[in-house]
N, C-alpha and C. Protein backbone atom coordinates (compact mmCIF):
# COMPACT_ATOMS: atom_id res chain seq x y z
N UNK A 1 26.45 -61.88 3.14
CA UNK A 1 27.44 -60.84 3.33
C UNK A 1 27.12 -60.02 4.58
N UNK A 2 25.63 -60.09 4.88
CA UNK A 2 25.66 -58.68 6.17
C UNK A 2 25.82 -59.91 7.13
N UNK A 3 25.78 -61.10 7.38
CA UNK A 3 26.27 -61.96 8.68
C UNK A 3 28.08 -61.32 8.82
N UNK A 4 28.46 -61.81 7.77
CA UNK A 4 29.66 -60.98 7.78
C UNK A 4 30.14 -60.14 8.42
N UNK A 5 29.82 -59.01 7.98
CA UNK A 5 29.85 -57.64 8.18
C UNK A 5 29.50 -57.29 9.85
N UNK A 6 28.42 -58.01 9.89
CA UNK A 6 27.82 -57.84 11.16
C UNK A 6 28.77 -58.51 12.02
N UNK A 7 29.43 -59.90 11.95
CA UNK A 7 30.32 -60.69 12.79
C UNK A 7 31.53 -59.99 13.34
N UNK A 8 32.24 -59.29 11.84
CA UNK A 8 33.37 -58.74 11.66
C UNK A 8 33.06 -57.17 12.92
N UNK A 9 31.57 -56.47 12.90
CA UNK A 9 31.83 -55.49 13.71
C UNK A 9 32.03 -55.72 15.11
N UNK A 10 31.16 -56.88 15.31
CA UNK A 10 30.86 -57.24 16.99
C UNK A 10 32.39 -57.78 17.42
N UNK A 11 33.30 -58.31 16.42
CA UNK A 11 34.56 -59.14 16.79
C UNK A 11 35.52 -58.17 16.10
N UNK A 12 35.77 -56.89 16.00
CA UNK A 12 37.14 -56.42 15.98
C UNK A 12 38.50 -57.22 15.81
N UNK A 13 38.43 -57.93 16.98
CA UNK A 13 39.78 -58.60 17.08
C UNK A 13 40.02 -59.35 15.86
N UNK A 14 38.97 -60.11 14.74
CA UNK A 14 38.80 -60.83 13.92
C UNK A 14 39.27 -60.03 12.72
N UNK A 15 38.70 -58.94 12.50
CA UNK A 15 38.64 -57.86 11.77
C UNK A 15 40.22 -57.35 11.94
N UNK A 16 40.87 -57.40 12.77
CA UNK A 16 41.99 -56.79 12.85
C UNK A 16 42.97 -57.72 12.12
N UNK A 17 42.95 -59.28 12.57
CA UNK A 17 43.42 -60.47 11.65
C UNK A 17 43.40 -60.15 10.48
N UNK A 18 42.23 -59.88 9.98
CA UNK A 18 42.04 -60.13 8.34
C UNK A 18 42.63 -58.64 7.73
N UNK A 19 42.73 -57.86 8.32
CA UNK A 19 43.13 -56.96 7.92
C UNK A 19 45.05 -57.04 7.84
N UNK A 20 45.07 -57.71 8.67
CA UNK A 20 46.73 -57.86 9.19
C UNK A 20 47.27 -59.26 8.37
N UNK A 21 46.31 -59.73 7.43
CA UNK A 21 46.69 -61.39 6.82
C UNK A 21 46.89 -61.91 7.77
N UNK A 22 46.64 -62.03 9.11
CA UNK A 22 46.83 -63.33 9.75
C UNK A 22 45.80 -64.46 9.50
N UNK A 23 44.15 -63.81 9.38
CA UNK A 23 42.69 -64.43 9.04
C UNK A 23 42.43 -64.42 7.58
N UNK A 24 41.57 -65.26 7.55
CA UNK A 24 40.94 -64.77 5.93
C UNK A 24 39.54 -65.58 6.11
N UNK A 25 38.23 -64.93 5.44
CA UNK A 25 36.97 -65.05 5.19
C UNK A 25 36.77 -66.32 3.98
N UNK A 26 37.06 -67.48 4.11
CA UNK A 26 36.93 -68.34 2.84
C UNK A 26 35.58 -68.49 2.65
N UNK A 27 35.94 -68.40 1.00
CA UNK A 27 34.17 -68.44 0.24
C UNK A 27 34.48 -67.20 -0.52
N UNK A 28 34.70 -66.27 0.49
CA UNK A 28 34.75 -64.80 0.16
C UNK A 28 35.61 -64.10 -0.74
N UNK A 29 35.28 -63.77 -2.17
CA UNK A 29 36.24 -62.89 -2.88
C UNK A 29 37.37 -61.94 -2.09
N UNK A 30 38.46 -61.75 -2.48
CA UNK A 30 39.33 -60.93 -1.62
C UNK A 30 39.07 -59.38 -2.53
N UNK A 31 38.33 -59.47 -3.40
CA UNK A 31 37.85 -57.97 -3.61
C UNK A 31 36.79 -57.71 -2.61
N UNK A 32 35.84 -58.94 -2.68
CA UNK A 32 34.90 -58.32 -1.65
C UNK A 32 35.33 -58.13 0.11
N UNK A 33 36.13 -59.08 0.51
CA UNK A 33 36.81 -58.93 1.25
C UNK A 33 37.22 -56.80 1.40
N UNK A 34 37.96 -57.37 0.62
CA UNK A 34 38.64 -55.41 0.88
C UNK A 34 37.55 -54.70 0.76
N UNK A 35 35.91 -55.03 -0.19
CA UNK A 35 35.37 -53.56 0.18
C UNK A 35 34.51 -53.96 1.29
N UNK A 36 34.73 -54.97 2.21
CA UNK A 36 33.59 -55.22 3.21
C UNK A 36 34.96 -54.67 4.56
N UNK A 37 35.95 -54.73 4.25
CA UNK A 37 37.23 -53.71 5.34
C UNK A 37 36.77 -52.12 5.30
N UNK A 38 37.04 -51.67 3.82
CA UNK A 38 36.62 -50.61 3.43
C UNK A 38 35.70 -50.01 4.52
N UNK A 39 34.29 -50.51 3.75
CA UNK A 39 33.35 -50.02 4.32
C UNK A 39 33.01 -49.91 5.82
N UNK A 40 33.42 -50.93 6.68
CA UNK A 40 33.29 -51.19 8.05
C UNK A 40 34.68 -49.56 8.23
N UNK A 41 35.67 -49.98 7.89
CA UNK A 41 36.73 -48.66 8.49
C UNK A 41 36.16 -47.36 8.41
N UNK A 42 35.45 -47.11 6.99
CA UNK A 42 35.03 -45.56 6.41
C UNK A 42 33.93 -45.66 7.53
N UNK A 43 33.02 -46.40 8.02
CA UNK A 43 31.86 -45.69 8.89
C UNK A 43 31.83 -45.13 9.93
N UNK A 44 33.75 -45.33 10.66
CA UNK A 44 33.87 -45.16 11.78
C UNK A 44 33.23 -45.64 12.48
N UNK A 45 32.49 -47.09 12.34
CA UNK A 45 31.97 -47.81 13.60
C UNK A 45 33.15 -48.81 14.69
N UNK A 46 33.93 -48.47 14.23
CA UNK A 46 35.12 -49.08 15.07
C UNK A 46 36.45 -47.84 15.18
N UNK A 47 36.33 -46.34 15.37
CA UNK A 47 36.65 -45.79 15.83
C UNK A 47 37.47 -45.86 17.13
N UNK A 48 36.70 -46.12 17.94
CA UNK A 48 37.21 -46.66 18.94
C UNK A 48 37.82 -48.07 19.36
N UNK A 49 37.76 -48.50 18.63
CA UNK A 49 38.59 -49.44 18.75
C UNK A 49 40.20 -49.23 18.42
N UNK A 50 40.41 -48.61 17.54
CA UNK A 50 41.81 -47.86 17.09
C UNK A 50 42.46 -47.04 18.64
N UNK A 51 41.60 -46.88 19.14
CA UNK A 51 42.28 -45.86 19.89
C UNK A 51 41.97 -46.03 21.62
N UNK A 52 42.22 -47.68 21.53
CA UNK A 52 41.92 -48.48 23.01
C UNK A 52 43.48 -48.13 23.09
């Protein structure tokens, strides 16, 4: 899960897919899915990215 997490921060653009249903994480529960969105959004480590 933290390869994940970790992939999903360095690649935004990926992160924006899966968030938008265009992507999806197979293997991956879509609960865990949503709290691995969750958590990456709430830390504000992609702050800036929202607001390119």
């Amino acid at each position: 899960m933290n390869e994940i997490v970790n992939f999903l921060i360095e690649n935004p653009d990926v992160l924006e897919k899966v968030v938008n249903g265009q992507a999806s994480l197979l293997g991956v529960d879509v609960d865990d899915v949503l709290g691995v969105v969750e958590g990456i959004l709430g830390t504000g480590s992609l702050k800036n990215f929202y607001w390119y």
